[in-house]
Protein backbone atom coordinates (compact mmCIF):
# COMPACT_ATOMS: atom_id res chain seq x y z
CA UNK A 1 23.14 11.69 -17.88
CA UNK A 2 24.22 9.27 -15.15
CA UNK A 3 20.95 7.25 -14.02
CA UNK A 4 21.83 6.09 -10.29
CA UNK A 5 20.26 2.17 -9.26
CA UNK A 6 20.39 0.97 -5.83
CA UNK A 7 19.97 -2.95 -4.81
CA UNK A 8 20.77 -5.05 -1.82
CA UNK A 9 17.61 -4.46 0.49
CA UNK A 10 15.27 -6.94 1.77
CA UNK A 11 13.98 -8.48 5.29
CA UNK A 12 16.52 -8.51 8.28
CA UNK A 13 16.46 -9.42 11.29
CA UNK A 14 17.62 -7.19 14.43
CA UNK A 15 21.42 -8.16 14.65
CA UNK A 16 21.24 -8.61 11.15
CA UNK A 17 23.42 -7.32 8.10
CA UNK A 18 22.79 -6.12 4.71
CA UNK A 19 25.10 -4.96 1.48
CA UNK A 20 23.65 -2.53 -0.47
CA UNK A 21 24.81 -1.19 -3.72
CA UNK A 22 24.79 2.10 -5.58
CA UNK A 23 25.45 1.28 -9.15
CA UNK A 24 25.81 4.33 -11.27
CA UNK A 25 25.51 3.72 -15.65
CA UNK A 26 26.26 6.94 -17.94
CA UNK A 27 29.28 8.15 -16.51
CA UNK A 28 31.56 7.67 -14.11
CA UNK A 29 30.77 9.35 -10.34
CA UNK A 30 32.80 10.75 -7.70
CA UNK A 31 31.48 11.42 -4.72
CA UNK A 32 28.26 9.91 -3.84
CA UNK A 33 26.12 9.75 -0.29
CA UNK A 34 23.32 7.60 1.06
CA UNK A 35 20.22 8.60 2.43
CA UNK A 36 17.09 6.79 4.16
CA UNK A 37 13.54 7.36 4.88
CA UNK A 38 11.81 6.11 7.32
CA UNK A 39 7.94 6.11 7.23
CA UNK A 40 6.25 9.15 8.25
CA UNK A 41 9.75 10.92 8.53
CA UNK A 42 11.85 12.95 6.75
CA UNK A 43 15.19 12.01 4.23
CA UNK A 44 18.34 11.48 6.52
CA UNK A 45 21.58 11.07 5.62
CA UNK A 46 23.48 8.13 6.42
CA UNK A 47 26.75 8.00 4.85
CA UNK A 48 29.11 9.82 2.09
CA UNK A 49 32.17 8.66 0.11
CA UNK A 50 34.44 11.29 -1.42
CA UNK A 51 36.03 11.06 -4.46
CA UNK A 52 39.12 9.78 -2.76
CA UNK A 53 37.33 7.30 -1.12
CA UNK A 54 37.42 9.43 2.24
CA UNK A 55 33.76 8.43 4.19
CA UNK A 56 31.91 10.11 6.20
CA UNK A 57 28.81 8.88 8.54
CA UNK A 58 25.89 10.10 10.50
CA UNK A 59 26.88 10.46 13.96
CA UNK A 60 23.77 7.37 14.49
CA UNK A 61 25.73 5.07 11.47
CA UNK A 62 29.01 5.01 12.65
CA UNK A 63 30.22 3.47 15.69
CA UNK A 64 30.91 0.01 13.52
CA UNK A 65 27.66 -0.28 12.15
CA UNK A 66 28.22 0.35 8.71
CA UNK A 67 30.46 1.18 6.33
CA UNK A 68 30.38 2.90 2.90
CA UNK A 69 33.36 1.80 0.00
CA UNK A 70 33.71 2.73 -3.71
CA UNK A 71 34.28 -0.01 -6.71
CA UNK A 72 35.53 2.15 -9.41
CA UNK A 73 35.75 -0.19 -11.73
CA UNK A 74 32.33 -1.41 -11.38
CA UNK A 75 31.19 2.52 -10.98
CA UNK A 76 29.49 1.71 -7.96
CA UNK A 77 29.39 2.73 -4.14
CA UNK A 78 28.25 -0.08 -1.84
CA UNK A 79 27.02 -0.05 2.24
CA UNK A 80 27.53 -2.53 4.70
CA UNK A 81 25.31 -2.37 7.23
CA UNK A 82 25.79 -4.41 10.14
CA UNK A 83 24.07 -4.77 13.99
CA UNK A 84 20.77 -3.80 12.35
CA UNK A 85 18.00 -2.22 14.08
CA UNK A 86 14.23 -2.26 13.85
CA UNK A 87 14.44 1.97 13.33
CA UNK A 88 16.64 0.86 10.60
CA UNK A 89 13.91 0.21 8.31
CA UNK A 90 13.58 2.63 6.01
CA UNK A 91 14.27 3.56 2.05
CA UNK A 92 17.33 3.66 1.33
CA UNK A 93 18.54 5.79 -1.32
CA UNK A 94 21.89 7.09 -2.87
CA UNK A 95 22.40 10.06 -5.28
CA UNK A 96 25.68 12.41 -6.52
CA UNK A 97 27.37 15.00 -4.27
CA UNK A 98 28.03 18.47 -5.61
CA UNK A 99 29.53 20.07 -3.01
CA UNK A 100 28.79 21.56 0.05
CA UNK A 101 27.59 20.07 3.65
CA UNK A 102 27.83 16.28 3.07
CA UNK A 103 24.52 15.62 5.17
CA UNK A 104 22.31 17.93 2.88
CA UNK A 105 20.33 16.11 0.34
CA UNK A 106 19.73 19.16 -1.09
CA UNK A 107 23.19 19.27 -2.04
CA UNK A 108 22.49 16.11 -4.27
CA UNK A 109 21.32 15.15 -7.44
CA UNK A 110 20.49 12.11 -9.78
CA UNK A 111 18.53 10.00 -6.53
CA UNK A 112 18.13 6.32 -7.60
CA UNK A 113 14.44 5.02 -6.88
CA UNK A 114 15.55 3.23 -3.60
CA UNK A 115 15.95 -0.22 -2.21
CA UNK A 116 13.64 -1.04 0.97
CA UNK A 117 15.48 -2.41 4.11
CA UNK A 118 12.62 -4.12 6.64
CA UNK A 119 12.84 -5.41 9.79
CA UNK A 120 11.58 -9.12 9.80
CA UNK A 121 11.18 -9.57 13.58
């Protein structure tokens, strides 16, 4: 069973940037996505690798802003996020893609227990 452990958050300032990592122990994984929650709001998605390392971004996450990569030898999937936000602050999560729409976290499995990204200003 692959267990799924994110790391990397922490206080930022607006402007700000942040790496944080999806490291995945168990077996290797293809495709995986990030998602964040905000308080008092729903899961969103943020970002998805494939397999082939193709991303893909919520129309708010792209522009720049961040960027998703895969290490496959480290079995891990790691977002940059750059030009941070106060609405950025949120839980960020990550979790395995089985197939179908990208930006449906229902279409996940295996969610890590988050890393918390906070904005310090």
């Amino acid at each position: 069973q692959v267990q799924l452990v994110e790391s990397g958050g922490g206080l930022v300032q607006a402007g700000g940037s942040l790496r944080l990592s999806c490291t995945a122990s168990g077996r290797a994984v293809r495709s995986v996505g990030w998602f964040r929650q905000a308080p008092g709001k729903e899961r969103e998605f943020v970002a998805h690798i494939h397999w082939s390392g193709s991303p893909a971004y919520h129309a708010n996450c792209g522009k720049g802003r961040f960027a998703i990569s895969k290490d496959n030898a480290e079995n891990s999937v790691s977002l940059q996020m750059n030009s941070l936000k106060p609405a950025y602050t949120a839980l960020y999560s990550c979790a395995i893609y089985s197939g179908g729409d990208v930006s449906d976290d229902t279409n996940y499995s295996g969610w890590g227990k988050g890393t918390l990204v906070t904005d310090s200003s």
